[in-house]
N, C-alpha and C. Protein backbone atom coordinates (compact mmCIF):
# COMPACT_ATOMS: atom_id res chain seq x y z
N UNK A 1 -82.21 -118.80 75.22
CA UNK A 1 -82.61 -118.17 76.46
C UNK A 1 -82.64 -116.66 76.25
N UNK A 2 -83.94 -115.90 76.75
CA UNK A 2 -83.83 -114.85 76.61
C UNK A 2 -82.68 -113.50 77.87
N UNK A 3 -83.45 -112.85 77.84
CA UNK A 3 -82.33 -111.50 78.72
C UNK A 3 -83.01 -112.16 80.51
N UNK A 4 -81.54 -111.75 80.83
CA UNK A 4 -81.57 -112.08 82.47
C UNK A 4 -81.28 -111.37 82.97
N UNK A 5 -81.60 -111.47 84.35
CA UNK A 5 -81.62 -110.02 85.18
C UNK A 5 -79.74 -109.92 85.97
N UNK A 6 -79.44 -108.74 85.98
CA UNK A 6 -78.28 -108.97 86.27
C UNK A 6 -77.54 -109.21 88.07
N UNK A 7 -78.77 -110.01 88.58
CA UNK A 7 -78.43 -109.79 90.16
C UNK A 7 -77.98 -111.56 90.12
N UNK A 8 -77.48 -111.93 91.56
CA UNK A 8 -76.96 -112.62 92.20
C UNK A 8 -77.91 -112.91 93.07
N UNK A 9 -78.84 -111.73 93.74
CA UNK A 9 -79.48 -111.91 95.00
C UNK A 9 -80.33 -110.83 94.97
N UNK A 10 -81.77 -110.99 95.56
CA UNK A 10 -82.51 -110.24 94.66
C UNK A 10 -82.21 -108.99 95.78
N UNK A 11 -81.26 -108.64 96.57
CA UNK A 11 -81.20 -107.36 97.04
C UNK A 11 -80.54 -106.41 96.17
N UNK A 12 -79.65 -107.08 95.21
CA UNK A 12 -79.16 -106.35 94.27
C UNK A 12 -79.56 -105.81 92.93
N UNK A 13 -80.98 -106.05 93.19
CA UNK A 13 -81.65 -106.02 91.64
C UNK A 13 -82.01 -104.66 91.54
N UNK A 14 -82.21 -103.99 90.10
CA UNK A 14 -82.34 -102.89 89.41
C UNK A 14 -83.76 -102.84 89.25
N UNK A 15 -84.28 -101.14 88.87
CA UNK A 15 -85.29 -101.57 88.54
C UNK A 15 -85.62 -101.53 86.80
N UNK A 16 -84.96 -101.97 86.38
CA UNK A 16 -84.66 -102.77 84.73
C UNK A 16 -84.90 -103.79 84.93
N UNK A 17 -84.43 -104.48 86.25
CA UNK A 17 -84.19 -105.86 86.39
C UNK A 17 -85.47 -106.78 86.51
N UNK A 18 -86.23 -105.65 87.47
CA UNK A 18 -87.61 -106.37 88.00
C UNK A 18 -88.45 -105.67 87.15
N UNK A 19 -88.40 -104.75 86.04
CA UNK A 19 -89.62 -104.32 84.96
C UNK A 19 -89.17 -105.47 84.20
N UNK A 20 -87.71 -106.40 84.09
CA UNK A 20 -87.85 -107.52 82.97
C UNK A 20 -88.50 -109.15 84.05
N UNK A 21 -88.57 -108.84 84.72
CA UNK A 21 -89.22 -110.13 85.68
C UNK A 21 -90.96 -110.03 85.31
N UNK A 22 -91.03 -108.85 85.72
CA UNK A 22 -92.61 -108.17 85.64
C UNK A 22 -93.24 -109.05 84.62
N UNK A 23 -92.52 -108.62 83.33
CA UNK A 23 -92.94 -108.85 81.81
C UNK A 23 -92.87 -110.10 81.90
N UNK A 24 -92.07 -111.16 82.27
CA UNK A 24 -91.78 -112.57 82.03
C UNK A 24 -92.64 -113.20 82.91
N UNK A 25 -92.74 -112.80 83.79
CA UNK A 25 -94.11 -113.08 84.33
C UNK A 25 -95.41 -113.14 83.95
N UNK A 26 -95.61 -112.09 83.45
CA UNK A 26 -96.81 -111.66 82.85
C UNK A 26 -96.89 -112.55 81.58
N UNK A 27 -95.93 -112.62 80.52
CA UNK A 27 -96.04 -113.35 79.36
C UNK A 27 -96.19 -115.01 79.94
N UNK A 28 -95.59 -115.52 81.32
CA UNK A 28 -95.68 -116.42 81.47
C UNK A 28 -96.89 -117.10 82.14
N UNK A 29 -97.71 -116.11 82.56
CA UNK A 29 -99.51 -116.47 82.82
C UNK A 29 -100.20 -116.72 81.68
N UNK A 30 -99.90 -116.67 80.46
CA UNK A 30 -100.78 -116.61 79.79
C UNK A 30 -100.63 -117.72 79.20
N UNK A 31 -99.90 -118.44 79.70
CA UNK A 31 -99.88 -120.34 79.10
C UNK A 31 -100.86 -121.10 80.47
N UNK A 32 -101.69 -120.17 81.33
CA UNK A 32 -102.10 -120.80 82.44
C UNK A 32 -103.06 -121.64 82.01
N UNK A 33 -103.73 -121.38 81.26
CA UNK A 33 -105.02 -121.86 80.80
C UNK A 33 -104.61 -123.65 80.08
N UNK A 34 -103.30 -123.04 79.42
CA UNK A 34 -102.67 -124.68 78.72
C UNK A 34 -101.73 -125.54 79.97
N UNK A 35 -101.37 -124.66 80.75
CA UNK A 35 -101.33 -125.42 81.96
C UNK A 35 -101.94 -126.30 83.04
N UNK A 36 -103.38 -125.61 82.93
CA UNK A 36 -104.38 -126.48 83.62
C UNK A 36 -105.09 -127.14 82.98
N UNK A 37 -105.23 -127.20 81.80
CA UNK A 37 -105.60 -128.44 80.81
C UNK A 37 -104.49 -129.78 80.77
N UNK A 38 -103.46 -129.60 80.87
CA UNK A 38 -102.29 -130.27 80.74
C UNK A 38 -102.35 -131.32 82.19
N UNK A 39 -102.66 -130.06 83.15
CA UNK A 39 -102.76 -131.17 84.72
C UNK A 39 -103.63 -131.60 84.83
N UNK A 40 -104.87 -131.12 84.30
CA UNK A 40 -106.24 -132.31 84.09
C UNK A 40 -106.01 -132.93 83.60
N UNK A 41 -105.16 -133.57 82.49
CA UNK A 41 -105.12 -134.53 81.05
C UNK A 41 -104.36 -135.67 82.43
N UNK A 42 -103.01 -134.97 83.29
CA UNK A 42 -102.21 -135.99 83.69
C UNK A 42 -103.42 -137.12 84.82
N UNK A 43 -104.57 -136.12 85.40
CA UNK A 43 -105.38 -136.60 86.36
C UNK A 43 -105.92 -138.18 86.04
N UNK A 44 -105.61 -138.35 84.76
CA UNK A 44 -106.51 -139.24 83.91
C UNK A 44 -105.57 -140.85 84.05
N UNK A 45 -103.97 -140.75 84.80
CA UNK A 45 -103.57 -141.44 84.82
C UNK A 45 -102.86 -141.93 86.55
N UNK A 46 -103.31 -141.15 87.80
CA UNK A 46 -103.02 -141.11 88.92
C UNK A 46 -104.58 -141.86 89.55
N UNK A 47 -103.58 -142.02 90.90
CA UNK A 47 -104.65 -142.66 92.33
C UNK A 47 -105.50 -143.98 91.42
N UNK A 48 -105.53 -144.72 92.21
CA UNK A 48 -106.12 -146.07 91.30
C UNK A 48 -107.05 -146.40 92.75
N UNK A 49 -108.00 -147.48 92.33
CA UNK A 49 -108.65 -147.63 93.35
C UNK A 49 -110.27 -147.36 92.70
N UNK A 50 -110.65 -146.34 92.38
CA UNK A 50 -111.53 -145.56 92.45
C UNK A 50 -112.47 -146.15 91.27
N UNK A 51 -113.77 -146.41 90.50
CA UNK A 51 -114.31 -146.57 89.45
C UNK A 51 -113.88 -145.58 88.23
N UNK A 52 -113.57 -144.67 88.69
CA UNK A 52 -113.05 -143.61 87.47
C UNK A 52 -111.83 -142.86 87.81
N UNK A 53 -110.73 -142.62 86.74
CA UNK A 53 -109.65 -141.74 87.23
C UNK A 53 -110.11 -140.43 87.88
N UNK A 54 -109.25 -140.01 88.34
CA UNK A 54 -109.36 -138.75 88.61
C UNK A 54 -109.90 -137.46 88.21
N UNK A 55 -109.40 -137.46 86.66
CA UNK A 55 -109.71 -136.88 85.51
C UNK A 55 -111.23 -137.13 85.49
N UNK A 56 -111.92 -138.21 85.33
CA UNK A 56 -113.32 -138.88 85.32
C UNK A 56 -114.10 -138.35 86.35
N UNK A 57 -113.16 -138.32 87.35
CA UNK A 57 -114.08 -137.75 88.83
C UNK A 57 -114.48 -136.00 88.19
N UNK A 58 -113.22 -135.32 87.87
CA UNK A 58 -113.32 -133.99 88.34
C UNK A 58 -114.47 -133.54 87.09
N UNK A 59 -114.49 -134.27 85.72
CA UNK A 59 -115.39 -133.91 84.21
C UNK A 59 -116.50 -134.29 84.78
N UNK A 60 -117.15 -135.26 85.44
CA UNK A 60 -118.43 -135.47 86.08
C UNK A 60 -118.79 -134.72 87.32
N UNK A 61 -118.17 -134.32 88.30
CA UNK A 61 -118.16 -132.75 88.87
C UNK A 61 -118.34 -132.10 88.17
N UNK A 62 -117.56 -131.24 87.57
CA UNK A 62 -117.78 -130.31 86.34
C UNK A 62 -119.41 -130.32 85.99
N UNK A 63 -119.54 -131.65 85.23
CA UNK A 63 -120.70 -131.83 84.57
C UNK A 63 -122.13 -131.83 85.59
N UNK A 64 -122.01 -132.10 86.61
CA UNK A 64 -123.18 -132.24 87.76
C UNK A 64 -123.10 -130.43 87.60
N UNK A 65 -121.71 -129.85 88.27
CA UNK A 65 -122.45 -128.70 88.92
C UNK A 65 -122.99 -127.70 87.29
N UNK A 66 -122.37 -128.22 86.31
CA UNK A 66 -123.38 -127.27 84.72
C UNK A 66 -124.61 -127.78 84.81
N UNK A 67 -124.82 -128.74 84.71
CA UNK A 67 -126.26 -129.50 84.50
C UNK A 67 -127.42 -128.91 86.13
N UNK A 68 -126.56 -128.61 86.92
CA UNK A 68 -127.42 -128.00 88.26
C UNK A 68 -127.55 -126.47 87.91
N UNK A 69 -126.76 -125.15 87.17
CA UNK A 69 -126.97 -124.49 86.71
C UNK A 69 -125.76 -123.62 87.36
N UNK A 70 -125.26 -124.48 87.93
CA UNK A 70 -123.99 -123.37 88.98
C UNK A 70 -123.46 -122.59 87.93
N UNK A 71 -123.06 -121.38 87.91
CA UNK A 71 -122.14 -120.27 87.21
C UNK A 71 -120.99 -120.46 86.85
N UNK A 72 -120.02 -119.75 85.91
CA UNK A 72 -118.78 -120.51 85.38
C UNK A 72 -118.26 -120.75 86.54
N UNK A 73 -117.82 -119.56 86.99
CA UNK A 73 -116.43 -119.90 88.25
C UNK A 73 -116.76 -121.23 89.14
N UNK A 74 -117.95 -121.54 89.22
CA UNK A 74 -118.48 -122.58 90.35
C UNK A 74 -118.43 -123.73 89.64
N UNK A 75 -118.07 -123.86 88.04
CA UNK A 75 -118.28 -125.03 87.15
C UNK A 75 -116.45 -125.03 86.98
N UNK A 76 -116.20 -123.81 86.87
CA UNK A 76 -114.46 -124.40 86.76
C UNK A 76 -113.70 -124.60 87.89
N UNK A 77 -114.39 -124.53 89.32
CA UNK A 77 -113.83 -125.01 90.66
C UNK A 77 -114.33 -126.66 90.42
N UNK A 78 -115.16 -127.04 90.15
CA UNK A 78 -115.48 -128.24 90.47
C UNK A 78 -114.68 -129.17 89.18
N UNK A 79 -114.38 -128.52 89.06
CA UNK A 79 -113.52 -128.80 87.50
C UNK A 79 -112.15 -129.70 88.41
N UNK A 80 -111.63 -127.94 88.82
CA UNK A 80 -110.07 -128.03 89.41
C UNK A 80 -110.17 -128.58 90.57
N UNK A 81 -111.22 -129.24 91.30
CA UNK A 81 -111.14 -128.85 92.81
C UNK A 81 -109.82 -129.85 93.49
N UNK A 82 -109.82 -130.94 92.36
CA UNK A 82 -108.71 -132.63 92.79
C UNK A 82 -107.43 -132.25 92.33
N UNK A 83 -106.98 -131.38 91.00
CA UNK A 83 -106.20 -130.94 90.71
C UNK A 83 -104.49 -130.92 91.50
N UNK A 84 -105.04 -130.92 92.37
CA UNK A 84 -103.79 -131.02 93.45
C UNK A 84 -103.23 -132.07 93.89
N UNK A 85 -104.10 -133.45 93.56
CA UNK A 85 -104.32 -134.54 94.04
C UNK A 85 -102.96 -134.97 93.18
N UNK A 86 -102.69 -134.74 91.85
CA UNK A 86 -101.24 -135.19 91.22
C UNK A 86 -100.00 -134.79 92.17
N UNK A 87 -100.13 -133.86 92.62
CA UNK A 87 -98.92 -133.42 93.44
C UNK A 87 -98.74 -133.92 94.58
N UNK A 88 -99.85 -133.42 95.40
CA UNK A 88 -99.69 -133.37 96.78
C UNK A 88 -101.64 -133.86 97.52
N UNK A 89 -101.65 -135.55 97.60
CA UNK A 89 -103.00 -135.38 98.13
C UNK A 89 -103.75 -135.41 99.37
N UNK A 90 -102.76 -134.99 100.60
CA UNK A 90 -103.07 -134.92 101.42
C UNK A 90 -103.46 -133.39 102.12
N UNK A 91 -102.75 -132.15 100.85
CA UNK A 91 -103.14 -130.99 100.72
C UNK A 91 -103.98 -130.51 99.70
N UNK A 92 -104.09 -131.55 98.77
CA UNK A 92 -105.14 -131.52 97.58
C UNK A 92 -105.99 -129.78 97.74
N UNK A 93 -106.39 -130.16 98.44
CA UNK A 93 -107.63 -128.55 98.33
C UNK A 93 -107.19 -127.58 98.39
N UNK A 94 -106.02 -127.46 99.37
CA UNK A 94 -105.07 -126.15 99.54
C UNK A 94 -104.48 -125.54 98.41
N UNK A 95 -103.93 -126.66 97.53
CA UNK A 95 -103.52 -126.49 96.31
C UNK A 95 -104.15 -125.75 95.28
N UNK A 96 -104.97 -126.61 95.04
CA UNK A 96 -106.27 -126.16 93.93
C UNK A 96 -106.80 -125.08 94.55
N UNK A 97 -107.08 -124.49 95.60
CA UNK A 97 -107.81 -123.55 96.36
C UNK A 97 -106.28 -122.34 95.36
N UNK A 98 -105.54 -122.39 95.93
CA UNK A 98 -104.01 -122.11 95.72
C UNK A 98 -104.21 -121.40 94.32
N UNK A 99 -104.83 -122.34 93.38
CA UNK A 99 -104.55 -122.18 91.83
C UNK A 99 -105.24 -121.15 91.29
N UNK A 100 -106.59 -121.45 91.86
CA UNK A 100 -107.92 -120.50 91.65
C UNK A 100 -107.66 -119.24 92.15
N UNK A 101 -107.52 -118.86 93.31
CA UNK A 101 -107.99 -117.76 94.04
C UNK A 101 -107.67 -116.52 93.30
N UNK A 102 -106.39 -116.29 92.33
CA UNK A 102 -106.35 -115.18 91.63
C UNK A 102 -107.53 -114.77 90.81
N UNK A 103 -108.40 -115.72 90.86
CA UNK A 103 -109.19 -115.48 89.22
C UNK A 103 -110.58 -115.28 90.05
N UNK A 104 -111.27 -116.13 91.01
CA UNK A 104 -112.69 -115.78 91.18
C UNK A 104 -113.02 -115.47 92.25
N UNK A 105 -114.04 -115.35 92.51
CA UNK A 105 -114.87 -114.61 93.62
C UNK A 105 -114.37 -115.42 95.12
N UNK A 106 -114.26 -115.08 96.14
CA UNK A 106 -113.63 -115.50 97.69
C UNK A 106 -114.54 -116.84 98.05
N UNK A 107 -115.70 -116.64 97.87
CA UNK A 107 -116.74 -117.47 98.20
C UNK A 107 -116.39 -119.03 97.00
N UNK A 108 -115.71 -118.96 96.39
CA UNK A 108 -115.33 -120.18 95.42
C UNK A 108 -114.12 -121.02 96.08
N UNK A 109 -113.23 -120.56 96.23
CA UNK A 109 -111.99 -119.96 96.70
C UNK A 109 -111.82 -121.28 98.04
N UNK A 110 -113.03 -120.55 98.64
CA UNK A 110 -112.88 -121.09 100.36
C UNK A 110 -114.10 -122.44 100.03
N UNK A 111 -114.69 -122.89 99.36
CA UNK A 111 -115.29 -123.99 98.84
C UNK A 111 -114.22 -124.77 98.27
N UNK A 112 -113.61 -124.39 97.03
CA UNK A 112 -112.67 -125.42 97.02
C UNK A 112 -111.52 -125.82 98.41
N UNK A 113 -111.37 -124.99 98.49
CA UNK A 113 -109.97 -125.10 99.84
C UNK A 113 -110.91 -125.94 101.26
N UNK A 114 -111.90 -125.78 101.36
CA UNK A 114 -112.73 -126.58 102.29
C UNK A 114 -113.41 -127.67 101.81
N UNK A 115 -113.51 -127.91 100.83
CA UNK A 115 -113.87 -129.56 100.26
C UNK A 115 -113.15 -130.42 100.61
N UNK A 116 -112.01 -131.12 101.04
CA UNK A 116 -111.06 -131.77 101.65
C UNK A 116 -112.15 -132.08 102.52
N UNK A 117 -111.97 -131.26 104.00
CA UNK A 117 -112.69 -131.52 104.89
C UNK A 117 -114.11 -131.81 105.11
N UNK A 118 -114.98 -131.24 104.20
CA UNK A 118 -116.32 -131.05 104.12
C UNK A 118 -116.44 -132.64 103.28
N UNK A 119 -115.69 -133.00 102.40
CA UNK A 119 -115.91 -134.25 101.82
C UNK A 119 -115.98 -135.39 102.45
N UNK A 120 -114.39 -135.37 103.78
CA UNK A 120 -114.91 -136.64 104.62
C UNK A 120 -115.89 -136.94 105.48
N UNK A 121 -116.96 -136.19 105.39
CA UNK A 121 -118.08 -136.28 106.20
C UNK A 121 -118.54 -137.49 105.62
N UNK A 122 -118.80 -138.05 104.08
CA UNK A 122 -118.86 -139.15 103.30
C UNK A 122 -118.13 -140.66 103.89
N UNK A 123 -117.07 -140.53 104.52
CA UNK A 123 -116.22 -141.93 104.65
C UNK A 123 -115.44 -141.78 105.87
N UNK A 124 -114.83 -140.63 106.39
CA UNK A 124 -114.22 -140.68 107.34
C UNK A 124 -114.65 -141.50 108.84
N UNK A 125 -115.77 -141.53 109.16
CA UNK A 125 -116.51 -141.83 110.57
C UNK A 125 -115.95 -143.51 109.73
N UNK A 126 -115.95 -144.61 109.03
CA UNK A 126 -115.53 -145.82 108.32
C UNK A 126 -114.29 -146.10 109.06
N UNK A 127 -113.45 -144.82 109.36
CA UNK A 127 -111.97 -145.33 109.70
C UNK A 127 -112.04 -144.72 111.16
N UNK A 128 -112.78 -144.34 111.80
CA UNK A 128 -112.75 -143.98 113.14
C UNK A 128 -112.33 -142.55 113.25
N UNK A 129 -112.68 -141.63 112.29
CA UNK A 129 -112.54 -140.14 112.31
C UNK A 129 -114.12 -139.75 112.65
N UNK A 130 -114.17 -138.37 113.22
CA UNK A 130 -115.45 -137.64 113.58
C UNK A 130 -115.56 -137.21 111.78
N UNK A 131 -116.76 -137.48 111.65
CA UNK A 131 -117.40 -136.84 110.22
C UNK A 131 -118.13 -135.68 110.26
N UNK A 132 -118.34 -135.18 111.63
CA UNK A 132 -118.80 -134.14 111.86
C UNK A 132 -117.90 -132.81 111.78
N UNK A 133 -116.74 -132.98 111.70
CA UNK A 133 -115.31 -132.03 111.38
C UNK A 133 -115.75 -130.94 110.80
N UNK A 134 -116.59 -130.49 109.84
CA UNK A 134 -116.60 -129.40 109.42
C UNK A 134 -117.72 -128.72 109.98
N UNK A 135 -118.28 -129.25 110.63
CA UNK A 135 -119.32 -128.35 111.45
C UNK A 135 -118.87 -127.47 112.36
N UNK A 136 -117.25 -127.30 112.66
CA UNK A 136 -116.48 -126.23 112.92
C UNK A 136 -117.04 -125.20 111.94
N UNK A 137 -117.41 -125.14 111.26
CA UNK A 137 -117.53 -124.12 109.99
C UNK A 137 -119.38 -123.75 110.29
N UNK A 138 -119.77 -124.20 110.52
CA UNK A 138 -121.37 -124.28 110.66
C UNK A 138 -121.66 -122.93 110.75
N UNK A 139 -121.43 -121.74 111.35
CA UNK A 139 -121.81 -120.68 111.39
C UNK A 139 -121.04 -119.90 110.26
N UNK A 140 -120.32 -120.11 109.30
CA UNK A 140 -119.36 -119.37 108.12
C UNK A 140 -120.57 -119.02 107.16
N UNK A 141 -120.90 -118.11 106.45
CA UNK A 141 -121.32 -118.17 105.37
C UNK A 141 -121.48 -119.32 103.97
N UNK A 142 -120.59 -119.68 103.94
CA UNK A 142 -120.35 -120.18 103.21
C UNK A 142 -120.83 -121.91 102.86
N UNK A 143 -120.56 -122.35 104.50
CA UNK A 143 -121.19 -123.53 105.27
C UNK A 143 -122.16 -124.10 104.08
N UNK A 144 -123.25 -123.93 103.55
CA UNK A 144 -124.11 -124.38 102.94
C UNK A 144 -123.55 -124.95 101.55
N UNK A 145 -122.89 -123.98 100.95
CA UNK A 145 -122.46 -123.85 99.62
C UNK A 145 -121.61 -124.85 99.59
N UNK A 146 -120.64 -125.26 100.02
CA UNK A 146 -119.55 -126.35 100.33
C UNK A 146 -120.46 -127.33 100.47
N UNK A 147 -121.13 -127.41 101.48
CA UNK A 147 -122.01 -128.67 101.89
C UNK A 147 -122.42 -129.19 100.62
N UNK A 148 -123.18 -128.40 99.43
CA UNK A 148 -123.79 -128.35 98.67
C UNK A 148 -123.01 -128.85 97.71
N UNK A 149 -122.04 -128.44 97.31
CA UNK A 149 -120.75 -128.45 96.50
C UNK A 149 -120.39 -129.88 96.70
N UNK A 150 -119.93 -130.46 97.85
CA UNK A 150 -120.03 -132.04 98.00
C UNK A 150 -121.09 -132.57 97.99
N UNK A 151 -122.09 -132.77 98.24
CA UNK A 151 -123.13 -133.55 98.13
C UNK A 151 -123.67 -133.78 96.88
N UNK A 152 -123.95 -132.67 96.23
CA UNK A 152 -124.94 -132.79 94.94
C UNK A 152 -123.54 -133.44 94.07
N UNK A 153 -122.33 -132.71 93.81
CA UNK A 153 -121.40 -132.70 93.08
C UNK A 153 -120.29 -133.75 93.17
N UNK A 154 -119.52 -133.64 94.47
CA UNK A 154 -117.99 -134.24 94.61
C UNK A 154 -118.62 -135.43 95.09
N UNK A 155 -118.98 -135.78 96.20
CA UNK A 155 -119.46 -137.85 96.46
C UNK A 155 -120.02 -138.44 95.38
N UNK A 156 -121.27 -137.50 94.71
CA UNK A 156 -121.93 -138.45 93.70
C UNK A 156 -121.71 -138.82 92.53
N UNK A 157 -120.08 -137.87 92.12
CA UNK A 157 -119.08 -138.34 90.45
C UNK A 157 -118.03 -139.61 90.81
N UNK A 158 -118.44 -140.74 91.10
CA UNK A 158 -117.76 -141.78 90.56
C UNK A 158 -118.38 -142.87 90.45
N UNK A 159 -119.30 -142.45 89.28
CA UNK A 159 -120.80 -143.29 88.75
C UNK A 159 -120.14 -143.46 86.95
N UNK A 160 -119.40 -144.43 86.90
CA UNK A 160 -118.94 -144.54 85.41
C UNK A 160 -120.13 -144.72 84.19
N UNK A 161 -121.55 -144.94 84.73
CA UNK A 161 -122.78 -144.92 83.85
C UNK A 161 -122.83 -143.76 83.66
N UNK A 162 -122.77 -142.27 84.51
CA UNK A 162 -123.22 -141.21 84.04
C UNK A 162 -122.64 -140.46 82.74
N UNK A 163 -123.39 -139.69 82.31
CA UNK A 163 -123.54 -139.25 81.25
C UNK A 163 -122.21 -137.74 81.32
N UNK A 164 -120.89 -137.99 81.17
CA UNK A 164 -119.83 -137.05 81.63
C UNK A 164 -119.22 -136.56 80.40
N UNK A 165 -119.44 -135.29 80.57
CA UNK A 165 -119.06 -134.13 79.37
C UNK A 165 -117.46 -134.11 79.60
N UNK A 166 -116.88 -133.97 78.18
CA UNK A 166 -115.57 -134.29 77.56
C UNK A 166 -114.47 -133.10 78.64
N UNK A 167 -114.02 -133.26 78.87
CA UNK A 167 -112.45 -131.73 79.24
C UNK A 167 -113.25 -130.86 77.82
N UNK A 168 -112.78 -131.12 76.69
CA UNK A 168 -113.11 -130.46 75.42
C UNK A 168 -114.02 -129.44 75.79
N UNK A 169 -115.14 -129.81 76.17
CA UNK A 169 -116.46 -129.13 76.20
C UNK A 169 -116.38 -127.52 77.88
N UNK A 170 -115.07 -128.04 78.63
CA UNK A 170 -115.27 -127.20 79.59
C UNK A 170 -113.79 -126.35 78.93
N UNK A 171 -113.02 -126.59 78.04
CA UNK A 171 -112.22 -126.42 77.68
C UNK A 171 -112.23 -124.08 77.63
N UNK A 172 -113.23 -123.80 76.94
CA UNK A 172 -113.64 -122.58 76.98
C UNK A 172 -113.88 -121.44 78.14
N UNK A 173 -114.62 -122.43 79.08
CA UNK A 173 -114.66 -122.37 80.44
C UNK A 173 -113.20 -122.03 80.92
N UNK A 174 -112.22 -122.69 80.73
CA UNK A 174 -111.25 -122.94 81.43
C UNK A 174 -110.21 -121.39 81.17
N UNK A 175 -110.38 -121.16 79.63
CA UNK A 175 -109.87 -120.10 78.92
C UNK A 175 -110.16 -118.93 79.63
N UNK A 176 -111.77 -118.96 79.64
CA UNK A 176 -112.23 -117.71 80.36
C UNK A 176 -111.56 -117.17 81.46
N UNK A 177 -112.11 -118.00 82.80
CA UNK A 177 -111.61 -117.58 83.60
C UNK A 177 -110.34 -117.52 84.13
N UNK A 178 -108.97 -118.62 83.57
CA UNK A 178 -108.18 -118.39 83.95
C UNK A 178 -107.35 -117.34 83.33
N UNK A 179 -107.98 -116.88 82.20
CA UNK A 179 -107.62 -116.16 81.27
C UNK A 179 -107.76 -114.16 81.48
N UNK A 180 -108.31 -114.09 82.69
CA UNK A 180 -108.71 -113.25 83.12
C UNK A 180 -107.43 -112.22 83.94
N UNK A 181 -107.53 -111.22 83.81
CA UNK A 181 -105.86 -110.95 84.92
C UNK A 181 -106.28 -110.83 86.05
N UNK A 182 -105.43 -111.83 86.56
CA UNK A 182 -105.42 -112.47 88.44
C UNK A 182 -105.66 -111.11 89.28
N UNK A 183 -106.14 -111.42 90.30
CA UNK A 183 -106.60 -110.10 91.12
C UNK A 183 -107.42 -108.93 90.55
N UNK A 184 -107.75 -109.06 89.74
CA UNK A 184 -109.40 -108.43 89.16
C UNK A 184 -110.12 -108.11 89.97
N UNK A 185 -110.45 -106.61 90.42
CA UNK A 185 -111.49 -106.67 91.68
C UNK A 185 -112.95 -106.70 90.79
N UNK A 186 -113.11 -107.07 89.72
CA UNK A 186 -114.11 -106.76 89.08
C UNK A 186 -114.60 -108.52 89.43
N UNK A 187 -113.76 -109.60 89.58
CA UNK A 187 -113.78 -110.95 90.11
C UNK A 187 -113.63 -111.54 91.65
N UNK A 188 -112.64 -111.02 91.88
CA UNK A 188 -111.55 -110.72 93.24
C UNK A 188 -112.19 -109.92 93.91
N UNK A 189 -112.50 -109.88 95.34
CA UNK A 189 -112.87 -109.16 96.72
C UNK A 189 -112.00 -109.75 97.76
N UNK A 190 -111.78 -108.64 98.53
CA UNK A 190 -111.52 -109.26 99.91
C UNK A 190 -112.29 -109.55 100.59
N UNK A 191 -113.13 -109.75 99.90
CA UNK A 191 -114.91 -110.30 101.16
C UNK A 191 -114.21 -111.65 101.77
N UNK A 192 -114.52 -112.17 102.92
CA UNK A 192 -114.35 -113.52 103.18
C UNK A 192 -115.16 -113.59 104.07
């Protein structure tokens, strides 16, 4: 174990204490990238039910929105967007929304974190829910892009015939952007 900070409670901390937090922090983002490869790999063995794991769902996402021409950040949201689904899947999007937002643009951000809702437009009205739910959103900017984001992408990946590019292959992808330092305004806006 390395050096620890010498407080009890962080009202008592130095500022030695929190320039050695800073650093351990910092050294400890940079396994993010092998972190979210690691929780995609576990995707591959959760939620049953479905024609393809999880993992299967999110690489054929992935692969729809490259093959449609979407941009990295929009190819490594559709990547992560279920990601959450190991933990927690009734907050699923919040999560993954959660994971991303340090790294890309606002407009990604609020697509993943609104796919949850924008998705049950697909199945929900089946169990006696309004499927119309996100048309709360109808006047947002963004409204289209989400729409878009499920339709072309998230309903139509659990087709086990399609032709679905490896983790491996987005693997670079994944480097990039998470690899980037979080809050980048050169990535990062407060636009919303």
């Amino acid at each position: 174990m390395g050096r620890i900070v010498s407080f009890r409670q962080m009202k008592d901390g130095t500022k030695e204490d929190y320039e050695l937090l800073d650093q351990s922090e910092k050294d400890h983002a940079t396994g993010l990238p092998d972190r979210i490869l690691e929780t995609l790999q576990r995707l591959d063995h959760s939620l049953e039910g479905y024609p393809l794991t999880r993992l299967g769902h999110v690489l054929q996402t992935a692969t729809r929105a490259l093959r449609d021409g979407a941009d990295d950040e929009m190819v490594v949201a559709a990547l992560i967007h279920d990601i959450g689904d190991e933990l927690s899947p009734y907050n699923h999007a919040e999560i993954a929304a959660g994971v991303i937002r340090p790294y890309v643009r606002p407009e990604v951000t609020w697509i993943v974190e609104q796919h949850g809702l924008f998705q049950a437009y697909y199945y929900v009205h089946h169990m006696g829910g309004d499927r119309n739910m996100r048309d709360r959103f109808k006047d947002h900017p963004w409204y289209a892009a989400c729409a878009h984001f499920c339709e072309a992408w998230d309903q139509a990946s659990f087709d086990p015939d399609y032709d679905t590019l490896p983790l491996a292959h987005f693997e670079p992808l994944i480097r990039k952007v998470f690899g980037r330092t979080p809050h980048d305004p050169r990535y990062v806006s407060d636009v919303a």
